[in-house]
Protein backbone atom coordinates (compact mmCIF):
# COMPACT_ATOMS: atom_id res chain seq x y z
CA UNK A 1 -1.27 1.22 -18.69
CA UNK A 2 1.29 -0.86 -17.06
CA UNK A 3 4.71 -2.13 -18.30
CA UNK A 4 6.42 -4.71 -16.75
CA UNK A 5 9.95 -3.80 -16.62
CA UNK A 6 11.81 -7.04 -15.92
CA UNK A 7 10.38 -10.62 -16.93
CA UNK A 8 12.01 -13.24 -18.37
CA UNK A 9 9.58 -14.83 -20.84
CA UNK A 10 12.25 -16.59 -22.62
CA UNK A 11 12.10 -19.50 -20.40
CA UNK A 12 10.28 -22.61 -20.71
CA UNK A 13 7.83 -22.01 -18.40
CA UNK A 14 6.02 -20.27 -21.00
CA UNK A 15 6.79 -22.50 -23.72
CA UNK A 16 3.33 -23.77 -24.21
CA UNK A 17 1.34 -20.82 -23.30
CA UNK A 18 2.84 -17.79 -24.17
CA UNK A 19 0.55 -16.24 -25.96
CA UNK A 20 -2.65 -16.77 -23.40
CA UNK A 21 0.37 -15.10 -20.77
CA UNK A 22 0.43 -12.02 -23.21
CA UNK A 23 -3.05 -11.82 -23.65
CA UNK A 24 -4.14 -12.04 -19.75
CA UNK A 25 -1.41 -9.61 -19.44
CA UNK A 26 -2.54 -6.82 -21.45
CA UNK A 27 -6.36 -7.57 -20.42
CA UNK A 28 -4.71 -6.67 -17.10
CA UNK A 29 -3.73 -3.50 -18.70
CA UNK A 30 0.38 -4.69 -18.70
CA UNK A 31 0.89 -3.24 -22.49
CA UNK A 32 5.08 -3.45 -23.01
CA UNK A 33 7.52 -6.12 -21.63
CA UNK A 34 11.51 -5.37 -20.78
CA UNK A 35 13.26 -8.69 -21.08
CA UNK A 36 16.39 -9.23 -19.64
CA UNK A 37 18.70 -11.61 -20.93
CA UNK A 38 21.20 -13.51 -18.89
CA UNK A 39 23.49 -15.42 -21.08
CA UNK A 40 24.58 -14.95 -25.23
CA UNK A 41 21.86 -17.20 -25.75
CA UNK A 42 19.04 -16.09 -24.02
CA UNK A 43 20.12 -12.75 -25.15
CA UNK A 44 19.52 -14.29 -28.60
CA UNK A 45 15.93 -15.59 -27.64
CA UNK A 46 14.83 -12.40 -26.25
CA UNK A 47 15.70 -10.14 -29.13
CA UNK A 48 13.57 -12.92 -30.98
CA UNK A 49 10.73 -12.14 -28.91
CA UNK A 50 11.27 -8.71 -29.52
CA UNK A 51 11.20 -8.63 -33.16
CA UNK A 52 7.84 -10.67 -33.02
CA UNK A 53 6.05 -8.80 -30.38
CA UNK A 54 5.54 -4.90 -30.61
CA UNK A 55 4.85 -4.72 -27.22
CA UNK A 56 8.25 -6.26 -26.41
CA UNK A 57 11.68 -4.94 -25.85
CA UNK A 58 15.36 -6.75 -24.96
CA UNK A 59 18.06 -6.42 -22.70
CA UNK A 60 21.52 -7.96 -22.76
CA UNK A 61 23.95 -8.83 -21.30
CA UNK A 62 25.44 -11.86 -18.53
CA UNK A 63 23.86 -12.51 -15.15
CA UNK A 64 26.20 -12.71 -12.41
CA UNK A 65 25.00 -16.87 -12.18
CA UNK A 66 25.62 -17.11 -15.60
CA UNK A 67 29.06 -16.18 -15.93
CA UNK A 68 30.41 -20.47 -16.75
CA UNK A 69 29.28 -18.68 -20.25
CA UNK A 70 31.16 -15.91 -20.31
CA UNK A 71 34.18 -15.39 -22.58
CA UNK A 72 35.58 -12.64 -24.87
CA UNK A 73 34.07 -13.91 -27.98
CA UNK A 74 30.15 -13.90 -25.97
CA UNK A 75 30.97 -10.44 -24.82
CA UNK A 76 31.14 -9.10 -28.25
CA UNK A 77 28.38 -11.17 -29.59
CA UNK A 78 26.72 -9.15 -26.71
CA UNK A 79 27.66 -6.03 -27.88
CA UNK A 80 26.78 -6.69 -31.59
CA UNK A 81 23.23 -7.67 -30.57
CA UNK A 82 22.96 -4.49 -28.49
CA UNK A 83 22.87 -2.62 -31.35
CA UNK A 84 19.54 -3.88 -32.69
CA UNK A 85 16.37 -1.45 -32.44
CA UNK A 86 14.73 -3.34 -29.89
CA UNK A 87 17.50 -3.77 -27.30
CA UNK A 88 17.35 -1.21 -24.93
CA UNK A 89 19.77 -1.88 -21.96
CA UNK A 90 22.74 -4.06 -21.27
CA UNK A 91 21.57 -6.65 -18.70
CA UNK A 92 20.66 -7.84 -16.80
CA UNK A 93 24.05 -7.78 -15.17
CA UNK A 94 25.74 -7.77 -11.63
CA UNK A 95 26.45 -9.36 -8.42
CA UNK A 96 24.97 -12.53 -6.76
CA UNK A 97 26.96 -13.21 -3.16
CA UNK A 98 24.53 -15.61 -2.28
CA UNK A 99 24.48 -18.12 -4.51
CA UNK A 100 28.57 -17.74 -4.63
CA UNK A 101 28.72 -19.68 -8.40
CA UNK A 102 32.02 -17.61 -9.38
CA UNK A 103 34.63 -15.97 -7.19
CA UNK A 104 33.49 -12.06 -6.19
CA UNK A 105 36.11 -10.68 -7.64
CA UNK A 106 35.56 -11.87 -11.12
CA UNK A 107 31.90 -10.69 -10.48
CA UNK A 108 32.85 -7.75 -9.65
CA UNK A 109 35.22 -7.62 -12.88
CA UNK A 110 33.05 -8.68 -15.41
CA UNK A 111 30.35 -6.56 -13.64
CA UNK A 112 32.39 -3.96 -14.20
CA UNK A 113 33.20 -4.01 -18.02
CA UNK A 114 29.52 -4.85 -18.46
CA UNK A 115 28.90 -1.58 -17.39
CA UNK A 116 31.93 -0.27 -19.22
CA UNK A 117 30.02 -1.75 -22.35
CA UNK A 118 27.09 0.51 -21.39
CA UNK A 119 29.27 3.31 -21.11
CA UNK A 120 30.37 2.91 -24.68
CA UNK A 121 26.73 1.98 -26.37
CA UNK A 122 25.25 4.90 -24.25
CA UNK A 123 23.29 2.42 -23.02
CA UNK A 124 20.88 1.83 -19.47
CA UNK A 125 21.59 -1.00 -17.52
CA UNK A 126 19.56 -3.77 -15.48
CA UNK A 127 21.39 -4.33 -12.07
CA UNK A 128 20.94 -7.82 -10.20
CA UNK A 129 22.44 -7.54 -6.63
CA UNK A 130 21.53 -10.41 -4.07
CA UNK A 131 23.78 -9.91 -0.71
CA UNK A 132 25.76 -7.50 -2.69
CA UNK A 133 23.54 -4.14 -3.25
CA UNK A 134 26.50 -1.89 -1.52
CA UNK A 135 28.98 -3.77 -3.49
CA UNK A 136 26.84 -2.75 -6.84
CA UNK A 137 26.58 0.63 -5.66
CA UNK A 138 29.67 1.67 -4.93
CA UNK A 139 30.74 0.46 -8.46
CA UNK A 140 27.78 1.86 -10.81
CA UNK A 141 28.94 5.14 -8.74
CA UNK A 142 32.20 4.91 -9.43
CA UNK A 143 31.49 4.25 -13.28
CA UNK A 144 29.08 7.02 -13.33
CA UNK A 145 31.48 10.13 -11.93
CA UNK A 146 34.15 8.39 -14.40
CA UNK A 147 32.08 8.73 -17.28
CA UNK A 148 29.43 12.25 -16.71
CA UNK A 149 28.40 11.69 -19.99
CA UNK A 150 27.20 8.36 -20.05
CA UNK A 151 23.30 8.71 -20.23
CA UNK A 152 24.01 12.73 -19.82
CA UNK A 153 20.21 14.14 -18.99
CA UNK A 154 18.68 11.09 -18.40
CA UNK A 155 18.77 7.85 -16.44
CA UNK A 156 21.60 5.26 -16.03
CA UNK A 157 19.85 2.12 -15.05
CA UNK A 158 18.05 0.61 -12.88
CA UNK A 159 18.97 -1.43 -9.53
CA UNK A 160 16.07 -4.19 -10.00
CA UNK A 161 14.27 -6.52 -7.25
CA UNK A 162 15.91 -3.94 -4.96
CA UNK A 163 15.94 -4.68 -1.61
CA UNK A 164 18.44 -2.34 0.02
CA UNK A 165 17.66 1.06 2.52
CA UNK A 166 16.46 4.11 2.01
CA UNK A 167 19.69 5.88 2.26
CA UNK A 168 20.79 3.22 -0.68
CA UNK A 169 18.14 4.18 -3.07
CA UNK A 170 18.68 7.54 -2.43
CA UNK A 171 22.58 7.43 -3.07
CA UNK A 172 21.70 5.48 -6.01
CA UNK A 173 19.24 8.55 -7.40
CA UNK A 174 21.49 10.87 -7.23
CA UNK A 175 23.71 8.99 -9.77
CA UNK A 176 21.06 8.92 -11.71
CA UNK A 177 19.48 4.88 -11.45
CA UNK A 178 16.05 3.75 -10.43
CA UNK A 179 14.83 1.26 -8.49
CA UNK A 180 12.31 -1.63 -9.05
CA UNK A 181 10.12 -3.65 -6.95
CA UNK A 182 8.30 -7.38 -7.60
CA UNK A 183 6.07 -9.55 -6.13
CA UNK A 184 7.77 -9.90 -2.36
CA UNK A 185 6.90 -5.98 -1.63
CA UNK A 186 3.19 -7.97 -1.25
CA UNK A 187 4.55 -10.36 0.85
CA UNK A 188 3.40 -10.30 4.60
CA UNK A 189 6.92 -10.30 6.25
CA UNK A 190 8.32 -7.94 3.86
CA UNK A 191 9.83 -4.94 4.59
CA UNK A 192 10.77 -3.02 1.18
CA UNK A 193 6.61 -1.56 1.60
CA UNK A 194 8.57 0.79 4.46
CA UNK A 195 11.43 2.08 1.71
CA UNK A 196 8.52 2.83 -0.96
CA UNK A 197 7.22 4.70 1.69
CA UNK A 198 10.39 7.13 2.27
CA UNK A 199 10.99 7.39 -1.20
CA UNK A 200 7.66 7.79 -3.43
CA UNK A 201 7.77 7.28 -6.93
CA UNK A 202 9.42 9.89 -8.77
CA UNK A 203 12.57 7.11 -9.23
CA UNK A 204 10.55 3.85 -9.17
CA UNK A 205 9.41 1.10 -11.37
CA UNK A 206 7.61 -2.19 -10.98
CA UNK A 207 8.49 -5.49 -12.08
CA UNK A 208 7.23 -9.16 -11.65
CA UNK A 209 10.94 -10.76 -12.35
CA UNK A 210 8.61 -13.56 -14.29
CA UNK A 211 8.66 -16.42 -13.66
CA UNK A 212 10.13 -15.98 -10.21
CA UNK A 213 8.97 -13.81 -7.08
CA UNK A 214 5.15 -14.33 -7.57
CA UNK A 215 3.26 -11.63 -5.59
CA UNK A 216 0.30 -12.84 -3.18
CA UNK A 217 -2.37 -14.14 -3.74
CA UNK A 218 -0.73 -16.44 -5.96
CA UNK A 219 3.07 -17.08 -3.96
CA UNK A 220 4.05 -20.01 -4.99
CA UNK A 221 2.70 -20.53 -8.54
CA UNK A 222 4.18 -19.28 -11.82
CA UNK A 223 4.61 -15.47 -11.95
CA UNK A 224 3.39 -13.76 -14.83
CA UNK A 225 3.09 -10.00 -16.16
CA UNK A 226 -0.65 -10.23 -15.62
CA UNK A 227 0.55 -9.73 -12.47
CA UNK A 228 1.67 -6.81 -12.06
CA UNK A 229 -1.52 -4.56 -10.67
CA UNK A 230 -1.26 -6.64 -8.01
CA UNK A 231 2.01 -5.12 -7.53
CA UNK A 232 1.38 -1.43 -8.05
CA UNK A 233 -1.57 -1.61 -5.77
CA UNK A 234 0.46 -2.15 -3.26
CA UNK A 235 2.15 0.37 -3.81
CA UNK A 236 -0.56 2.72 -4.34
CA UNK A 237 -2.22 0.96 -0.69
CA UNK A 238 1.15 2.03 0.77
CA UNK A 239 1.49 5.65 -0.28
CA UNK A 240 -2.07 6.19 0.25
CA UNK A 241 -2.92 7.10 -3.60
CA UNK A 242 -4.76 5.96 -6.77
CA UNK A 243 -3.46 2.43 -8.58
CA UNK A 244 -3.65 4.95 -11.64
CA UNK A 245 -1.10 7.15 -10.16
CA UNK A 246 1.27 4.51 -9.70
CA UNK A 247 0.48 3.11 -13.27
CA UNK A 248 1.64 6.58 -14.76
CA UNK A 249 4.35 7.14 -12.91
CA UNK A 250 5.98 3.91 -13.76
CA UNK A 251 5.47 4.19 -16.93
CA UNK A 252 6.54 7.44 -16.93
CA UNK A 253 9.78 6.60 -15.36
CA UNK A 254 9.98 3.25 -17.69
CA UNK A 255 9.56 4.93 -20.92
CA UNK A 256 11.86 7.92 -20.09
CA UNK A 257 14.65 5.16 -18.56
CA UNK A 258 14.56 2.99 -21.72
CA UNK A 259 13.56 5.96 -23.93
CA UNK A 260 10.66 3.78 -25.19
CA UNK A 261 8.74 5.11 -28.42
CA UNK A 262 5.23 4.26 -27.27
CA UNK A 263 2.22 5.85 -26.58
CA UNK A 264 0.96 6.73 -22.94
């Protein structure tokens, strides 16, 4: 069993086809869906899809890109849906310096207090960095020796599509977050096989960041959760062990990080 921990089926590309996506995906053995919200409203649409699909649980919170929607009123809207039974994380949340769509320092504030809503809920949370993964670090560190009881005995969050060093992910397990991979980790030119390599899987997840990042051989074309063995054999193909060891151990590491009530 498989879970996908980071697709966004909310969007339109699976407006007319949703249910065939679920359905492939769990023939593929992909069982339970994270989905990660990056607006109020999306946040909205994915608690939706949680209360009409067992298999699927919600995130929320505002994506660094997203931010033009971001005010004090959507914040607490936020934090009102995060109390539902199916949310279990704020994000996904962070900091995008490539894209540059708001000023870094107002990422890095309303980064910030994203996580400080975490802190209070006693909540994960779903980290986006893109040119920024120090950046993220050194503040989800700085939140987590502030606050030693956020998350106390388990795990804080999770730094998704990572794509920073080995001495990065392992800076980021010691304060207690995980780190996920997608589709490029398949990719030919792609170097991220070398960090799963150093770091095993004891702190790892995998993810298909639907409908983006599609894994070979279908780069290019919509991503999907049906793709995620594609993924974790990879994986597997890189540390030299069984596609079912990876599938435990990210499930494992899934269900323990969003403290998921599901059978393995």
């Amino acid at each position: 069993m498989f879970i996908d921990s980071h697709c966004h089926l909310f969007y339109e590309d699976y407006k007319n086809d949703l249910e065939a996506v679920i359905a492939r995906a769990n023939d593929a053995g992909v069982q339970y869906f994270i989905i990660p919200a990056t607006n109020h409203q999306t946040a909205v649409e994915a608690v939706r899809l949680a209360e009409r699909y067992p298999g699927m649980y919600a995130s929320v919170g505002f994506h660094p890109l997203d931010l033009k929607e971001f005010s004090e009123e959507r914040l607490q809207e936020i934090e009102e849906l995060s109390h539902h039974p199916k949310v279990v994380a704020i994000g996904e949340i962070g900091i995008d310096y490539f894209y540059d769509t708001s000023p870094r320092d107002y990422q890095k504030e309303i980064f910030s207090r994203q996580i400080g809503l975490a802190v209070k809920r006693d909540l994960p949370i779903i980290v986006h960095t893109r040119d920024s993964v120090q950046d993220a670090i050194d503040l989800v560190t700085e939140h987590a020796v502030k606050n030693p009881d956020w998350k106390k005995g388990s795990k804080r969050g999770v730094f998704h599509c990572f794509t920073g060093e080995t001495v990065q992910a392992r800076l980021l397990f010691q304060h207690g977050f995980l780190v996920s991979f997608p589709g490029p980790i398949t990719f030919k030119k792609g170097t991220m096989h070398e960090v799963v390599r150093e770091i095993g899987l004891d702190n790892v997840m995998v993810e298909t960041d639907s409908p983006y990042l599609t894994p070979v051989p279908f780069r290019g074309k919509r991503n999907e959760p049906s793709y995620i063995p594609l993924i974790a054999q990879k994986i597997a193909d890189t540390l030299n062990i069984s596609l079912q060891e990876v599938a435990e151990k990210t499930t494992r590491n899934a269900v323990a990080l969003f403290h998921l009530n599901i059978q393995q």
